[in-house]
C-alpha atoms as a PDB file:
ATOM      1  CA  UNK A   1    -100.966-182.525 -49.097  1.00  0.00           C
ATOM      2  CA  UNK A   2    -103.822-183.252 -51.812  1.00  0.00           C
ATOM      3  CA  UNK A   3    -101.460-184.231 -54.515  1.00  0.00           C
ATOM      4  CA  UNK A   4     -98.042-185.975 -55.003  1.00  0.00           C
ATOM      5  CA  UNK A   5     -95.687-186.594 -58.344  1.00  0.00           C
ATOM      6  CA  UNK A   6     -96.718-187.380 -61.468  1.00  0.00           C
ATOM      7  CA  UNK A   7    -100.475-186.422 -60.452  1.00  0.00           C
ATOM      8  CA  UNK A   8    -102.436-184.708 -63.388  1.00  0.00           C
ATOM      9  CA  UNK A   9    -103.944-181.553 -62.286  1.00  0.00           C
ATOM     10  CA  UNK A  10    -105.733-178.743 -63.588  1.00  0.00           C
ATOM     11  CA  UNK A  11    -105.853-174.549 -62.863  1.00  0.00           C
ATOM     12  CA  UNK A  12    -106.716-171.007 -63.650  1.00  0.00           C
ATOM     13  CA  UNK A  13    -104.444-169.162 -65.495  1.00  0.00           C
ATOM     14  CA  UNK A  14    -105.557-165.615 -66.990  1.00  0.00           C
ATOM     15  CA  UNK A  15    -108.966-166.937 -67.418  1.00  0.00           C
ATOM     16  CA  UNK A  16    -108.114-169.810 -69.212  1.00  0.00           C
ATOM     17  CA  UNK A  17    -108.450-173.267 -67.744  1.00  0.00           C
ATOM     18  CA  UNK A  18    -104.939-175.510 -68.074  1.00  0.00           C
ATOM     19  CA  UNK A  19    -103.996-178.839 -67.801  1.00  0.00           C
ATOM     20  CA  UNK A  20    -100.196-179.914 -66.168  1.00  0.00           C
ATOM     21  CA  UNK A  21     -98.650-182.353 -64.225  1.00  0.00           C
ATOM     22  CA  UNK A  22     -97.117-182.035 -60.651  1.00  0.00           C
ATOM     23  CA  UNK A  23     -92.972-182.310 -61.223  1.00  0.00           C
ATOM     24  CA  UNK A  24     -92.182-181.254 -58.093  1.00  0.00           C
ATOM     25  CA  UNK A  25     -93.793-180.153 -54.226  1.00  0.00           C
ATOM     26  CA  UNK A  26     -92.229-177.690 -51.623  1.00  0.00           C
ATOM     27  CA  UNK A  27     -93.548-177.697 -48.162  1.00  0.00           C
ATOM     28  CA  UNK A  28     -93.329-173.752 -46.342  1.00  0.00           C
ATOM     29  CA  UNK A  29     -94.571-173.077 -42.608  1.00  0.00           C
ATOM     30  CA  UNK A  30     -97.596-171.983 -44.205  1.00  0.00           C
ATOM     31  CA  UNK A  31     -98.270-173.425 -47.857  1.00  0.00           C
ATOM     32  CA  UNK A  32     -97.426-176.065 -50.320  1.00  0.00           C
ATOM     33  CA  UNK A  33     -96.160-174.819 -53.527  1.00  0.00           C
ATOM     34  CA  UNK A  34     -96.682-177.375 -56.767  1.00  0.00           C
ATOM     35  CA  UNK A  35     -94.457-177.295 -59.773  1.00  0.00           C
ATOM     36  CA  UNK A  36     -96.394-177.606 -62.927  1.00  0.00           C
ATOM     37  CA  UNK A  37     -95.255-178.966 -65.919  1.00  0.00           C
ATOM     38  CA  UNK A  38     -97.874-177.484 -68.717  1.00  0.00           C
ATOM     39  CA  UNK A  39     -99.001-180.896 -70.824  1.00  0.00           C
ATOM     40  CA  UNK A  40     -99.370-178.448 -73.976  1.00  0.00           C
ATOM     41  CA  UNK A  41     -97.312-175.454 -73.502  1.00  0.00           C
ATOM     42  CA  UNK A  42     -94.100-177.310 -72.052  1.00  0.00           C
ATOM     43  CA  UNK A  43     -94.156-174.474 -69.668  1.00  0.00           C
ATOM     44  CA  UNK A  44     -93.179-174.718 -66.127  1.00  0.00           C
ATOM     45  CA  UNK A  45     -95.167-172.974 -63.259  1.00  0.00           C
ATOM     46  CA  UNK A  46     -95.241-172.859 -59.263  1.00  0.00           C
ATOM     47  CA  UNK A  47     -98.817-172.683 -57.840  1.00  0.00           C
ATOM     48  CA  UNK A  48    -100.364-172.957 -54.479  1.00  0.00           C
ATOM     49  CA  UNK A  49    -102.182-175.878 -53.337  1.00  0.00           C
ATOM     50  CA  UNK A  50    -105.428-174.238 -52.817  1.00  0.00           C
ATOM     51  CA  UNK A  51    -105.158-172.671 -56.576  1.00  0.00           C
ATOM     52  CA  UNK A  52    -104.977-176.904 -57.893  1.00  0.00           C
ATOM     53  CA  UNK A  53    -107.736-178.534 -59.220  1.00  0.00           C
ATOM     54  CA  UNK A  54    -108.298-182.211 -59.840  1.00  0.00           C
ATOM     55  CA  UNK A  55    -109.760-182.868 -63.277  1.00  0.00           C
ATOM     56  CA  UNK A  56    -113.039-184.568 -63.318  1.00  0.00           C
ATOM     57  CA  UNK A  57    -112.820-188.212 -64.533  1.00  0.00           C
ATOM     58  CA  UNK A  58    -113.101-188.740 -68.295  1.00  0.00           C
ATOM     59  CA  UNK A  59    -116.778-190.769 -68.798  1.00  0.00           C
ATOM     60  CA  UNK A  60    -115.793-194.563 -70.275  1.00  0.00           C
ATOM     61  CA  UNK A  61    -118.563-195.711 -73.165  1.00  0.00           C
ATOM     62  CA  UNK A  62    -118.529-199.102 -74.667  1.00  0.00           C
ATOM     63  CA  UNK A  63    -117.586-198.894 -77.979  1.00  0.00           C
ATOM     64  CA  UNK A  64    -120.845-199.429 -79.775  1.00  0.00           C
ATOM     65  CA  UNK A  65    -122.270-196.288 -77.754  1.00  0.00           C
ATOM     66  CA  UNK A  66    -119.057-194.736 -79.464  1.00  0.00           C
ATOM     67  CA  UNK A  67    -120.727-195.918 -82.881  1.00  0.00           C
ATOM     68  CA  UNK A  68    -123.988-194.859 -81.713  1.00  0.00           C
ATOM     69  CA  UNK A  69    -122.894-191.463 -80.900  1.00  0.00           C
ATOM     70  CA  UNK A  70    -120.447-191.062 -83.826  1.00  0.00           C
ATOM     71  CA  UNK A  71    -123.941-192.234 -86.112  1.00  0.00           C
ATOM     72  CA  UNK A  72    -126.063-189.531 -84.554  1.00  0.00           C
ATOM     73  CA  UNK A  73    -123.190-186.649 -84.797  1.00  0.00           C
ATOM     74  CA  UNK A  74    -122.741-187.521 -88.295  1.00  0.00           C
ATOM     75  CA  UNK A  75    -126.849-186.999 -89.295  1.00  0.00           C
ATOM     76  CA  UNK A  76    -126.421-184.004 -87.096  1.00  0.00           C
ATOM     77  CA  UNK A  77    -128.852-185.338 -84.946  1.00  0.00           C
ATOM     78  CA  UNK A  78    -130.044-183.649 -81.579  1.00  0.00           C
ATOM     79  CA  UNK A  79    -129.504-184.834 -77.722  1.00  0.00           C
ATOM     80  CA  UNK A  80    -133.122-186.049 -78.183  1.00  0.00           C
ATOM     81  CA  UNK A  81    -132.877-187.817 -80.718  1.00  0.00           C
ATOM     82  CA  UNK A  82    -130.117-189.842 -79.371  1.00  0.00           C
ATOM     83  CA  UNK A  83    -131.891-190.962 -76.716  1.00  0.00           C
ATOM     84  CA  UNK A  84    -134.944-191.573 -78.839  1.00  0.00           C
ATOM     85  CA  UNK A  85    -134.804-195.082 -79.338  1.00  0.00           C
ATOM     86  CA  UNK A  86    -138.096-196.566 -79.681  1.00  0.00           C
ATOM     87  CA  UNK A  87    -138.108-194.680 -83.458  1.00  0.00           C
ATOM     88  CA  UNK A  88    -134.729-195.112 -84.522  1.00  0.00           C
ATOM     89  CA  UNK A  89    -131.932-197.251 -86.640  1.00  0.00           C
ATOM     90  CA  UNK A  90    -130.213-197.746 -83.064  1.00  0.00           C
ATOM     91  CA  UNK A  91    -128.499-201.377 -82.795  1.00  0.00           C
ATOM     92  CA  UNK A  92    -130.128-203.861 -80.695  1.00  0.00           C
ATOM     93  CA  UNK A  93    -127.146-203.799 -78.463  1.00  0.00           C
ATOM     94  CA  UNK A  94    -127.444-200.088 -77.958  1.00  0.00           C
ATOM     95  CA  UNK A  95    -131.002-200.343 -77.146  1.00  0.00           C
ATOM     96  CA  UNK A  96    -130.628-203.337 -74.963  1.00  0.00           C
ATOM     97  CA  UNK A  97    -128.193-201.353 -73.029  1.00  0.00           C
ATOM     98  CA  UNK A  98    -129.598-198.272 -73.040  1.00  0.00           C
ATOM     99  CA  UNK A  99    -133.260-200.277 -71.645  1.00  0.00           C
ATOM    100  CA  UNK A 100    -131.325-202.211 -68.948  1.00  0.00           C
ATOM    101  CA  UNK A 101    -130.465-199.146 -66.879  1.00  0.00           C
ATOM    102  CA  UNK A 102    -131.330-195.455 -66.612  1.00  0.00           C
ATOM    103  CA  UNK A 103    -128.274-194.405 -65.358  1.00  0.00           C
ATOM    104  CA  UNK A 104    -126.888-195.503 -68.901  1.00  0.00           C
ATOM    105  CA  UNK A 105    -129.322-193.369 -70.378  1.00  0.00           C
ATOM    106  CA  UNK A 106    -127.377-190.668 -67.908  1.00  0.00           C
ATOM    107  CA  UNK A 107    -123.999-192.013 -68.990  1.00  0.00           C
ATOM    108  CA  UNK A 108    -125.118-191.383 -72.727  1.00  0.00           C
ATOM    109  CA  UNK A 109    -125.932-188.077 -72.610  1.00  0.00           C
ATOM    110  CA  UNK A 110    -123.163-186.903 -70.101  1.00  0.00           C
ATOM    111  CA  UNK A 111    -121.142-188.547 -72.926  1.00  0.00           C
ATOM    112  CA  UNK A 112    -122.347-186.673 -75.669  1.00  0.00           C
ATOM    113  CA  UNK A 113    -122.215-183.164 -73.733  1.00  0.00           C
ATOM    114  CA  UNK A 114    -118.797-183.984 -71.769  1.00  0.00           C
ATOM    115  CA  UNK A 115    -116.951-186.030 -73.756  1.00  0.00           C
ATOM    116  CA  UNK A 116    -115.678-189.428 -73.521  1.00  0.00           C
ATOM    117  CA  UNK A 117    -112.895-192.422 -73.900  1.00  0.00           C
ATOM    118  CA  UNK A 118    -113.981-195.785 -75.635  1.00  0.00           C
ATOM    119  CA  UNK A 119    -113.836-198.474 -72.552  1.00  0.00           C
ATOM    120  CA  UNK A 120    -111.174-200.905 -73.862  1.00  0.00           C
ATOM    121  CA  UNK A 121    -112.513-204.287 -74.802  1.00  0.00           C
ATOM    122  CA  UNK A 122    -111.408-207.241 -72.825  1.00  0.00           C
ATOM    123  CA  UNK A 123    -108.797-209.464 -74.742  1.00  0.00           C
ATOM    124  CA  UNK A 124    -108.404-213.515 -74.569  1.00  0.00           C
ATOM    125  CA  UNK A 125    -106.434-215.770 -75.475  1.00  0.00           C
ATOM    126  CA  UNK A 126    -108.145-219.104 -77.294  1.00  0.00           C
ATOM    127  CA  UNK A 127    -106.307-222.275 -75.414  1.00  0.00           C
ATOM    128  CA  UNK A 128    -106.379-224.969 -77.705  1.00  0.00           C
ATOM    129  CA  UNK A 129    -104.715-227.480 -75.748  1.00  0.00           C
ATOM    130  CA  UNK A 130    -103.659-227.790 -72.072  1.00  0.00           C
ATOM    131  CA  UNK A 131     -99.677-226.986 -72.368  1.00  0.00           C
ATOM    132  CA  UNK A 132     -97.781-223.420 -72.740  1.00  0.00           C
ATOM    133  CA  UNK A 133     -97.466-223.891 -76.600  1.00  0.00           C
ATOM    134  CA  UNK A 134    -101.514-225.104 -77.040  1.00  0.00           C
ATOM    135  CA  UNK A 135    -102.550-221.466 -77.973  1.00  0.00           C
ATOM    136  CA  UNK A 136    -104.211-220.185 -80.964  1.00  0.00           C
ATOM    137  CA  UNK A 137    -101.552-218.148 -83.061  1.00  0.00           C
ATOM    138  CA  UNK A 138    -102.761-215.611 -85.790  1.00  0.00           C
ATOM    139  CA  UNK A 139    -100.522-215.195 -88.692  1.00  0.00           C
ATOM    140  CA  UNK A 140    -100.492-211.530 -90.662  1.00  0.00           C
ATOM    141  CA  UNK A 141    -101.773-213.557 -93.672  1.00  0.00           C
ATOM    142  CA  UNK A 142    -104.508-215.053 -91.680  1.00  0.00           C
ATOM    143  CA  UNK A 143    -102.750-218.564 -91.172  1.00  0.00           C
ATOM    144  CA  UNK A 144    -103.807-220.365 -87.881  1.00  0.00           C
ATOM    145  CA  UNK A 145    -100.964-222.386 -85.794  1.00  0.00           C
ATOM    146  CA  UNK A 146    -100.683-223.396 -82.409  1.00  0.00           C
ATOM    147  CA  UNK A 147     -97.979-221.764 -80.045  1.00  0.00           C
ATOM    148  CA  UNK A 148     -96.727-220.127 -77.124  1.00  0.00           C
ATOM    149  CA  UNK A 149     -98.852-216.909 -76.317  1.00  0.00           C
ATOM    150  CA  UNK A 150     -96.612-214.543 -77.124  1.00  0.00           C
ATOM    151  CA  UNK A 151     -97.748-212.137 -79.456  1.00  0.00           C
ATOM    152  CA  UNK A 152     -95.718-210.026 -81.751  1.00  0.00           C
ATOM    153  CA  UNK A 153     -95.331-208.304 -85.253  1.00  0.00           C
ATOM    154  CA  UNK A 154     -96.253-211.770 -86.950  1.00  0.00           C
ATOM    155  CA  UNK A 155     -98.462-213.550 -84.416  1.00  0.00           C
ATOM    156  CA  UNK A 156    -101.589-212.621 -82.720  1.00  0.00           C
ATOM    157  CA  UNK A 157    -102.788-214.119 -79.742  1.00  0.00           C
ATOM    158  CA  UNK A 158    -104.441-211.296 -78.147  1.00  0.00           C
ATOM    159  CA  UNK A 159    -108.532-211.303 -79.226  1.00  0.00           C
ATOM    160  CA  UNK A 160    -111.554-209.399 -78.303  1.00  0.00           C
ATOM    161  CA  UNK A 161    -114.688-211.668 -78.285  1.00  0.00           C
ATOM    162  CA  UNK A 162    -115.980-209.619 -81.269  1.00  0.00           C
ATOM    163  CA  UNK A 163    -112.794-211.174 -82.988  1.00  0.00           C
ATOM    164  CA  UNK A 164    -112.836-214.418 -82.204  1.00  0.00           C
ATOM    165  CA  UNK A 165    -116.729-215.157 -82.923  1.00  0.00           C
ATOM    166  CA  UNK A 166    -116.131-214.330 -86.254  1.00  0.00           C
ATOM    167  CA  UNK A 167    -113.536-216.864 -87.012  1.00  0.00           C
ATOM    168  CA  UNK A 168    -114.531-219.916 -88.371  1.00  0.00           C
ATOM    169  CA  UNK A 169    -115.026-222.476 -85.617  1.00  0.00           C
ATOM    170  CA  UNK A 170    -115.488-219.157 -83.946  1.00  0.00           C
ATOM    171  CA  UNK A 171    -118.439-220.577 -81.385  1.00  0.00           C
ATOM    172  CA  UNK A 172    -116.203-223.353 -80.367  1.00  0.00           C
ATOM    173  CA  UNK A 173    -112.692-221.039 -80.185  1.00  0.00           C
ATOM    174  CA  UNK A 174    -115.086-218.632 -77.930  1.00  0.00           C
ATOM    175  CA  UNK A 175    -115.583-221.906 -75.620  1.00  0.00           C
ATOM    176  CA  UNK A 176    -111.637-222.112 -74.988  1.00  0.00           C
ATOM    177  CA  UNK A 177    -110.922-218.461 -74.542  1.00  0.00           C
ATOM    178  CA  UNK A 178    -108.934-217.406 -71.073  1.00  0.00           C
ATOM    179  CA  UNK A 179    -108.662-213.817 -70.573  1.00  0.00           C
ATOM    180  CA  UNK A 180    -105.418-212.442 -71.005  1.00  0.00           C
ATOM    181  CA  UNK A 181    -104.684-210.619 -67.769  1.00  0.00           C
ATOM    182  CA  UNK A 182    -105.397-214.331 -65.577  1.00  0.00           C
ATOM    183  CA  UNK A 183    -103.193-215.996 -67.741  1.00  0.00           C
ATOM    184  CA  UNK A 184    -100.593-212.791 -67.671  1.00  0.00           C
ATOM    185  CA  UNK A 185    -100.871-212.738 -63.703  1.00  0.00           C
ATOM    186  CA  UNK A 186     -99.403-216.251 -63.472  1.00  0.00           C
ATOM    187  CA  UNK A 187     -96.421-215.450 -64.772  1.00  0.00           C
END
């Protein structure tokens, strides 16, 4: 058995490639049958194991090769100009990752011909003080207090780097930052 509950899967249905999720499996003497549960149609199907595919895995960017790519779509610029980087308005950043490996030149290209996700930035905290209320708390109206690290409608405590540098006393906040998910696995 290839696949199991909840697993997202993808097949052949009058020439048209579809996208479902496995609800159910039957086991026969001779086959597995799949139920699929259409992700667009609502529709339910039974298929064959050997008639499943598994869909390929969606390319992760960082978000200023997003920007980058977004930039050259925009100017309805070509795949070579996107990679054309020593004669372009390309970010530093872009260029310094895009010059550190060549599989990221790879990654760049499969991105703009395959499609992609944004990789999610990694959040921190900014621990001002060494007890669970010494955290930096955001208000909506941009008032700093120290709290818990709960965050909710009101409070923010949850920053990407790009947030916190540009605080003021931003350097120093960057200094005391903990990421979110070690602090959230002590729990």
């Amino acid at each position: 058995m290839r696949f199991k509950e909840g697993d997202k899967v993808e097949f052949i249905d009058q020439g048209e490639l579809k996208q479902g999720v496995v609800t159910e499996i039957e086991e026969t003497n001779h086959s597995i049958f799949y139920q699929i549960d259409y992700i667009r149609n609502m529709e339910i199907t039974w298929i064959t194991e050997d008639k499943l595919l598994s869909p390929a895995p969606v390319l992760k960017v960082p978000r200023f090769a997003d920007d980058w790519i977004s930039h050259c779509k925009q100017r309805e610029y070509d795949l070579a100009c996107l990679l054309d980087y020593e004669d372009s308005d390309m970010s530093a950043e872009m260029n310094d990752w895009l010059s550190s490996e060549d599989s990221n030149q790879e990654l760049l290209m499969r991105a703009w011909l395959d499609g992609y996700e944004v990789e999610k930035e990694p959040l921190y905290y900014v621990k001002l003080i060494d007890q669970a209320t010494g955290y930096l708390n955001v208000r909506n109206d941009g008032r700093r207090s120290m709290s818990n690290s709960v965050q909710n409608e009101i409070f923010k405590t949850k920053f990407t780097e790009s947030e916190i540098k540009a605080m003021d006393k931003g350097e120093v906040y960057w200094l005391l930052r903990e990421p979110v998910d070690e602090v959230e696995g002590e729990a």
